[in-house]
PDB file of N, CA and C in Angstrom:
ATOM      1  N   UNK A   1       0.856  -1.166   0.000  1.00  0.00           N
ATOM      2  CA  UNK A   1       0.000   0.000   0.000  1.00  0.00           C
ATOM      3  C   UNK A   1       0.906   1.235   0.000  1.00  0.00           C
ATOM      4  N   UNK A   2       0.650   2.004  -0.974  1.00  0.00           N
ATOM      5  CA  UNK A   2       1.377   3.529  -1.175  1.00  0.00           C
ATOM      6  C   UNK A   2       0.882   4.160   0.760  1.00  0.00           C
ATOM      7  N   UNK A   3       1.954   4.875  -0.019  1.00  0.00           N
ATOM      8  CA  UNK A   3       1.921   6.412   1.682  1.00  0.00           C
ATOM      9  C   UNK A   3       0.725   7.261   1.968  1.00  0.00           C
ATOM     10  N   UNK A   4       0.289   7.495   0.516  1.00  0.00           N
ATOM     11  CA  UNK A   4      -0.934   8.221  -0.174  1.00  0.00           C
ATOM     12  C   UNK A   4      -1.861   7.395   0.113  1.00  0.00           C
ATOM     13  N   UNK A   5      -1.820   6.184  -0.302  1.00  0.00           N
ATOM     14  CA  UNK A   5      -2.881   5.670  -0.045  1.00  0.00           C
ATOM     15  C   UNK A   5      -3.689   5.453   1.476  1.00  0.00           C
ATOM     16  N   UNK A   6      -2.539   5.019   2.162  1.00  0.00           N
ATOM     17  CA  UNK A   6      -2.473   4.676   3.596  1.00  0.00           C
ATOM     18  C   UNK A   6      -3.126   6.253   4.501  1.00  0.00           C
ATOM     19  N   UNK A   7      -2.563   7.364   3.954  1.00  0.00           N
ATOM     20  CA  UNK A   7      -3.360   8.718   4.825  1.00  0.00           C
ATOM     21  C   UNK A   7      -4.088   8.668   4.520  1.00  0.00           C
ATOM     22  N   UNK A   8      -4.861   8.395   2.979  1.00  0.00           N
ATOM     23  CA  UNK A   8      -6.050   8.527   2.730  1.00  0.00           C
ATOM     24  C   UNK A   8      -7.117   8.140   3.747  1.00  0.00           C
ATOM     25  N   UNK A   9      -6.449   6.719   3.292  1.00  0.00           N
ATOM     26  CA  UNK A   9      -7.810   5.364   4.442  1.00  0.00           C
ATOM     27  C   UNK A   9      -7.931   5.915   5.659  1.00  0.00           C
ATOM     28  N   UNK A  10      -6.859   6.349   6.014  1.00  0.00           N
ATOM     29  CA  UNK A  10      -6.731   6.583   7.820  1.00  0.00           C
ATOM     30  C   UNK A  10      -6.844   8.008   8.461  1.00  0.00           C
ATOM     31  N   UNK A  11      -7.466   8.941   7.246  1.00  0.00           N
ATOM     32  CA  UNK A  11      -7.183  10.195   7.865  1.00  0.00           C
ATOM     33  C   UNK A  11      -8.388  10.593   8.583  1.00  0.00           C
ATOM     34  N   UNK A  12      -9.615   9.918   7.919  1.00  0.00           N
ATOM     35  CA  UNK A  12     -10.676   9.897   9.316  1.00  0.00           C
ATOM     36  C   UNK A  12     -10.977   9.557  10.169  1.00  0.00           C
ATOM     37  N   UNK A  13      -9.875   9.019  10.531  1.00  0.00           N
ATOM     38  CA  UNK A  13      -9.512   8.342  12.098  1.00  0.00           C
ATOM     39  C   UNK A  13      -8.429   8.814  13.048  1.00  0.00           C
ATOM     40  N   UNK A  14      -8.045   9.839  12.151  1.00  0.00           N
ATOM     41  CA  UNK A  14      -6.942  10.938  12.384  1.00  0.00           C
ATOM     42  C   UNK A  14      -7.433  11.411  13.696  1.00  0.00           C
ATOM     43  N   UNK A  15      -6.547  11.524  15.211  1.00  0.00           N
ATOM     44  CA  UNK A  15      -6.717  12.315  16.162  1.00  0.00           C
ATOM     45  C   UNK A  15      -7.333  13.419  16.227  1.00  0.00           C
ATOM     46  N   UNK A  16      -7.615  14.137  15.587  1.00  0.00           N
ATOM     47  CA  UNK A  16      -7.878  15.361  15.150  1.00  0.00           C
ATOM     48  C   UNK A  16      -9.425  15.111  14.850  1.00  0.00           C
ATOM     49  N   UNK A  17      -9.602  14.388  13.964  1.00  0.00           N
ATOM     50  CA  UNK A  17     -10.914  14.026  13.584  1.00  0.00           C
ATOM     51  C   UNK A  17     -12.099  13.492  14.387  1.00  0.00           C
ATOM     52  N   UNK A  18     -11.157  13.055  15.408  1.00  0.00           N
ATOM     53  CA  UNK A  18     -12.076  12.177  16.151  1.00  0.00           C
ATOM     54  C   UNK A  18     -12.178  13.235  17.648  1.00  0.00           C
ATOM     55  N   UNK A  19     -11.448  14.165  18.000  1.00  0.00           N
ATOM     56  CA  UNK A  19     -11.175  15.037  18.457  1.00  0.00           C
ATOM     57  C   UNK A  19     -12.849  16.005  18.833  1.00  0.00           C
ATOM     58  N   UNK A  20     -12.951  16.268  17.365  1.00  0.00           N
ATOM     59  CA  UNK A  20     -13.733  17.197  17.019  1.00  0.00           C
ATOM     60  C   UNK A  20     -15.060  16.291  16.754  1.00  0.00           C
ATOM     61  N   UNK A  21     -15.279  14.987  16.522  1.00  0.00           N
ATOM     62  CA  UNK A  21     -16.520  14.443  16.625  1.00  0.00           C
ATOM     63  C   UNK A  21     -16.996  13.973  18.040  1.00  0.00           C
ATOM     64  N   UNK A  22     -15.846  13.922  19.461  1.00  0.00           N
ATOM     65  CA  UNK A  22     -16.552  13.612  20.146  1.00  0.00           C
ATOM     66  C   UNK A  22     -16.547  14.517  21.132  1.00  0.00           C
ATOM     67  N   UNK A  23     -16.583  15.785  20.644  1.00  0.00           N
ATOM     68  CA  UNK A  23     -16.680  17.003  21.164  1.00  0.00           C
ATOM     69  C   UNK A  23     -18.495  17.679  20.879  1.00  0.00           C
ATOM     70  N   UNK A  24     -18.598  17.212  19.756  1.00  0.00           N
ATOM     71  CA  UNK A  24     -19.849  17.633  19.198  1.00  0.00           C
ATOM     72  C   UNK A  24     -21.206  17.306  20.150  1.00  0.00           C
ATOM     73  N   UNK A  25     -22.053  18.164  20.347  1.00  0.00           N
ATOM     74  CA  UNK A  25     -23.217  17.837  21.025  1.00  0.00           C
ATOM     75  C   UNK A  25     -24.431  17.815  20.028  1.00  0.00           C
ATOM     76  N   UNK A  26     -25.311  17.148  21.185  1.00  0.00           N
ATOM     77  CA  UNK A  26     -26.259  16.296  19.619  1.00  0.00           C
ATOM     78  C   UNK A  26     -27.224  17.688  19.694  1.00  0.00           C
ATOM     79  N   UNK A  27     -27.374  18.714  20.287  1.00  0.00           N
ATOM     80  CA  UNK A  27     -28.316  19.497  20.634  1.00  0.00           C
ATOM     81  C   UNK A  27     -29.650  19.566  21.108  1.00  0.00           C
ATOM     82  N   UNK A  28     -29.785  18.347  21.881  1.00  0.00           N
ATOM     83  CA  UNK A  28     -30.373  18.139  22.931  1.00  0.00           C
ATOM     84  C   UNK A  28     -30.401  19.471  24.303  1.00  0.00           C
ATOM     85  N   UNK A  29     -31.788  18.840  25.335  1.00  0.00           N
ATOM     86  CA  UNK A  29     -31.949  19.867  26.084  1.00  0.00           C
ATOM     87  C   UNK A  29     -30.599  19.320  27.373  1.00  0.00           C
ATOM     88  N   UNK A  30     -30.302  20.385  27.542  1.00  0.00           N
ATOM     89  CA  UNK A  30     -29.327  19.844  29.366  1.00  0.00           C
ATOM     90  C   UNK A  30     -30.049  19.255  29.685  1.00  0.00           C
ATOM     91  N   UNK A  31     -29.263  18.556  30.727  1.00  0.00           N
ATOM     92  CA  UNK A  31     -29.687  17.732  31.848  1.00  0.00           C
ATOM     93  C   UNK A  31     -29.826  18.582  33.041  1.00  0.00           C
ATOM     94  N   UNK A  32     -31.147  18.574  33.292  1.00  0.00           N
ATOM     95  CA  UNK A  32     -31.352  19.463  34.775  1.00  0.00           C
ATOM     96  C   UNK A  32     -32.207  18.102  35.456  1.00  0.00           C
ATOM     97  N   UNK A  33     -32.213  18.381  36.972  1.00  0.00           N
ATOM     98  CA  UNK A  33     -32.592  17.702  37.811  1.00  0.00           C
ATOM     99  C   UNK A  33     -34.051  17.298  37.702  1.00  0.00           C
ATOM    100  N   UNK A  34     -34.899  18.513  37.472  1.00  0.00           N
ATOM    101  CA  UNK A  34     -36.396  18.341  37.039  1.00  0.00           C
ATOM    102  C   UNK A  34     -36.837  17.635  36.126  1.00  0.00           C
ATOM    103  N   UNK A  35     -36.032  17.751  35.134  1.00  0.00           N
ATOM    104  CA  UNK A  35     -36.264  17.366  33.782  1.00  0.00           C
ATOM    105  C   UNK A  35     -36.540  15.964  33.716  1.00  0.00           C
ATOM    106  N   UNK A  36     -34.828  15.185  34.201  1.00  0.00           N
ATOM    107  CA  UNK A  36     -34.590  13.830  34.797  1.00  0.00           C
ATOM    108  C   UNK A  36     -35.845  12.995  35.454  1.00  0.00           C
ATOM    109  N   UNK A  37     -35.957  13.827  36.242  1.00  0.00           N
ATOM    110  CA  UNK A  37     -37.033  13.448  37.480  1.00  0.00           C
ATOM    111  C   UNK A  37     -38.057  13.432  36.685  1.00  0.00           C
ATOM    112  N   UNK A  38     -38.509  13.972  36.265  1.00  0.00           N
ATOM    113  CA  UNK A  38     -39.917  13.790  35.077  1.00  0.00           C
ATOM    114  C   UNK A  38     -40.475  12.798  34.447  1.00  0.00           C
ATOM    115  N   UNK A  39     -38.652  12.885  34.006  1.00  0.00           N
ATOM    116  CA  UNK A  39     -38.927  11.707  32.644  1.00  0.00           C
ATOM    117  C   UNK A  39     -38.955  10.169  33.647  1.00  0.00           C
ATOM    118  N   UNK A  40     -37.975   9.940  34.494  1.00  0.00           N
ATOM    119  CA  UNK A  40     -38.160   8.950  35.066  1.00  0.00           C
ATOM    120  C   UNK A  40     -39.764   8.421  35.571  1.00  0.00           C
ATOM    121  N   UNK A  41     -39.836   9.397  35.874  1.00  0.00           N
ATOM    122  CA  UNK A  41     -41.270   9.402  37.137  1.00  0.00           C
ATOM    123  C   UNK A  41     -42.573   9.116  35.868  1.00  0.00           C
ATOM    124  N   UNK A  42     -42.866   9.662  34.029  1.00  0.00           N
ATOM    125  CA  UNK A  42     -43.452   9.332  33.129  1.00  0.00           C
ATOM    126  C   UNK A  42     -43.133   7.929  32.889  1.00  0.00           C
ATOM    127  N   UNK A  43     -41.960   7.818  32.810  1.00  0.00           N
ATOM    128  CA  UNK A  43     -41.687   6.379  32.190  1.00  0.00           C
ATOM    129  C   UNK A  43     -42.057   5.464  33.255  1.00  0.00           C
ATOM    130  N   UNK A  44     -42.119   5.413  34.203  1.00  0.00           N
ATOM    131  CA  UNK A  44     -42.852   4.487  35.292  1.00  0.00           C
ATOM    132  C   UNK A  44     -44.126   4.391  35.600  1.00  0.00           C
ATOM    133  N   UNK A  45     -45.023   5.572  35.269  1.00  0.00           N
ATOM    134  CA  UNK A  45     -45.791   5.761  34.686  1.00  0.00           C
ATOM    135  C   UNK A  45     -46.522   4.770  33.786  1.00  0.00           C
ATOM    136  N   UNK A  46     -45.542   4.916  32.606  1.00  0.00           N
ATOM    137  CA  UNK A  46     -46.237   4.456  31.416  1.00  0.00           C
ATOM    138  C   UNK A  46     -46.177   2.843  31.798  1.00  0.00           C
ATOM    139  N   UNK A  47     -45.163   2.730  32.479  1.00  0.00           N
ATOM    140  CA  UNK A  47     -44.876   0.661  32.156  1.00  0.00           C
ATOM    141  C   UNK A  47     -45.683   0.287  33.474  1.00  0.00           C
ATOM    142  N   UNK A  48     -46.514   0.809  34.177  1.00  0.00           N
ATOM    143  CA  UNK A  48     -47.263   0.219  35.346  1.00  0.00           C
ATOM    144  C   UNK A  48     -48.957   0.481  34.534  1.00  0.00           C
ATOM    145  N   UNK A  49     -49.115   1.474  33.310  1.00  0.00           N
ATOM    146  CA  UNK A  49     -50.133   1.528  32.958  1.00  0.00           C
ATOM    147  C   UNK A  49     -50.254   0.490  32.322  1.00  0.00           C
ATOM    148  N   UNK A  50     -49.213   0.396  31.310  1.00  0.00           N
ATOM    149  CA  UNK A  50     -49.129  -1.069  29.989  1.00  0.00           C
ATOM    150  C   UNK A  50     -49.260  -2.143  31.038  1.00  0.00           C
ATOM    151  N   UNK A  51     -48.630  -2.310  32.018  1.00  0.00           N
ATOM    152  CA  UNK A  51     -48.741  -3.393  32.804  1.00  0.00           C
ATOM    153  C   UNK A  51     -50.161  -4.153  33.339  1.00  0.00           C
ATOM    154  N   UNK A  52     -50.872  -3.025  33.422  1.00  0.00           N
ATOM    155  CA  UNK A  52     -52.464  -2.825  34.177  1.00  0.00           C
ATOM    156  C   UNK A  52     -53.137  -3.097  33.208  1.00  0.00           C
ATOM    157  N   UNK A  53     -53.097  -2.802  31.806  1.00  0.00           N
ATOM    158  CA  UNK A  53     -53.816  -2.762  30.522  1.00  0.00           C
ATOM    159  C   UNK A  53     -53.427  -4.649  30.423  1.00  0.00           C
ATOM    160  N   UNK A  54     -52.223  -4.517  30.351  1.00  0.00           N
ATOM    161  CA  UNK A  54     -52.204  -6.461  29.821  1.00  0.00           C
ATOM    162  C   UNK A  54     -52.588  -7.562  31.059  1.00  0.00           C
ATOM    163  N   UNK A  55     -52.528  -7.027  31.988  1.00  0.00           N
ATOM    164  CA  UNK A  55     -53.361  -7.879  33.122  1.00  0.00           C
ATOM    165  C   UNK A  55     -54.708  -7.894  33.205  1.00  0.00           C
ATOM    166  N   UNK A  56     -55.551  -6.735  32.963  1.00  0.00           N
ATOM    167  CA  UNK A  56     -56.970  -6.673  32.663  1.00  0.00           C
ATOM    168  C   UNK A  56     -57.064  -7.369  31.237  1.00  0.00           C
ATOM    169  N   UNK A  57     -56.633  -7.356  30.445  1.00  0.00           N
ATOM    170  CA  UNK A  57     -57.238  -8.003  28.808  1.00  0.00           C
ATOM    171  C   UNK A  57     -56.651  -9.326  28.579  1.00  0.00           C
ATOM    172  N   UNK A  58     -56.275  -9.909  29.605  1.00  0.00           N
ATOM    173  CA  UNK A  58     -56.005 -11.600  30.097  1.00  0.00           C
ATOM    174  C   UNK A  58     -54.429 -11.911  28.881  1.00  0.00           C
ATOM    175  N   UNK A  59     -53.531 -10.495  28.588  1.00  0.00           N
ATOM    176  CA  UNK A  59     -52.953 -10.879  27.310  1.00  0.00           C
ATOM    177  C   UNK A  59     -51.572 -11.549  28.122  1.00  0.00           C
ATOM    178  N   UNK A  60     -51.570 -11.772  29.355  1.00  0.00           N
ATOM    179  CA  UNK A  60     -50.390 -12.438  30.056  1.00  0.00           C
ATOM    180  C   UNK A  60     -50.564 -13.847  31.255  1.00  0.00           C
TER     181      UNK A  60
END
């Protein structure tokens, strides 16, 4: 394999490159405490409702 060839393949894996991709934020909301707490407290929520729904309609 040429020299050329070899930076080619490998230059997006280049320190630099990878540097700057895992620097990047997805632009999502912060993480605040409320927020967290929310979502946890919905999502438990939801899987004790689904839970209640498939125990009443005999689907378990």
């Amino acid at each position: 394999m040429t020299h050329a060839l070899a930076t080619r393949l490998t230059a997006p894996f280049s320190r630099a490159a990878l540097s700057r991709t895992s620097l990047s934020r997805t632009g999502g909301p912060d993480d605040d405490g409320f927020q967290d707490l929310l979502e946890h407290a919905l999502g438990w929520t939801l899987l004790v409702l689904v839970a209640v729904l498939v125990t009443r309609l005999g689907l378990m």
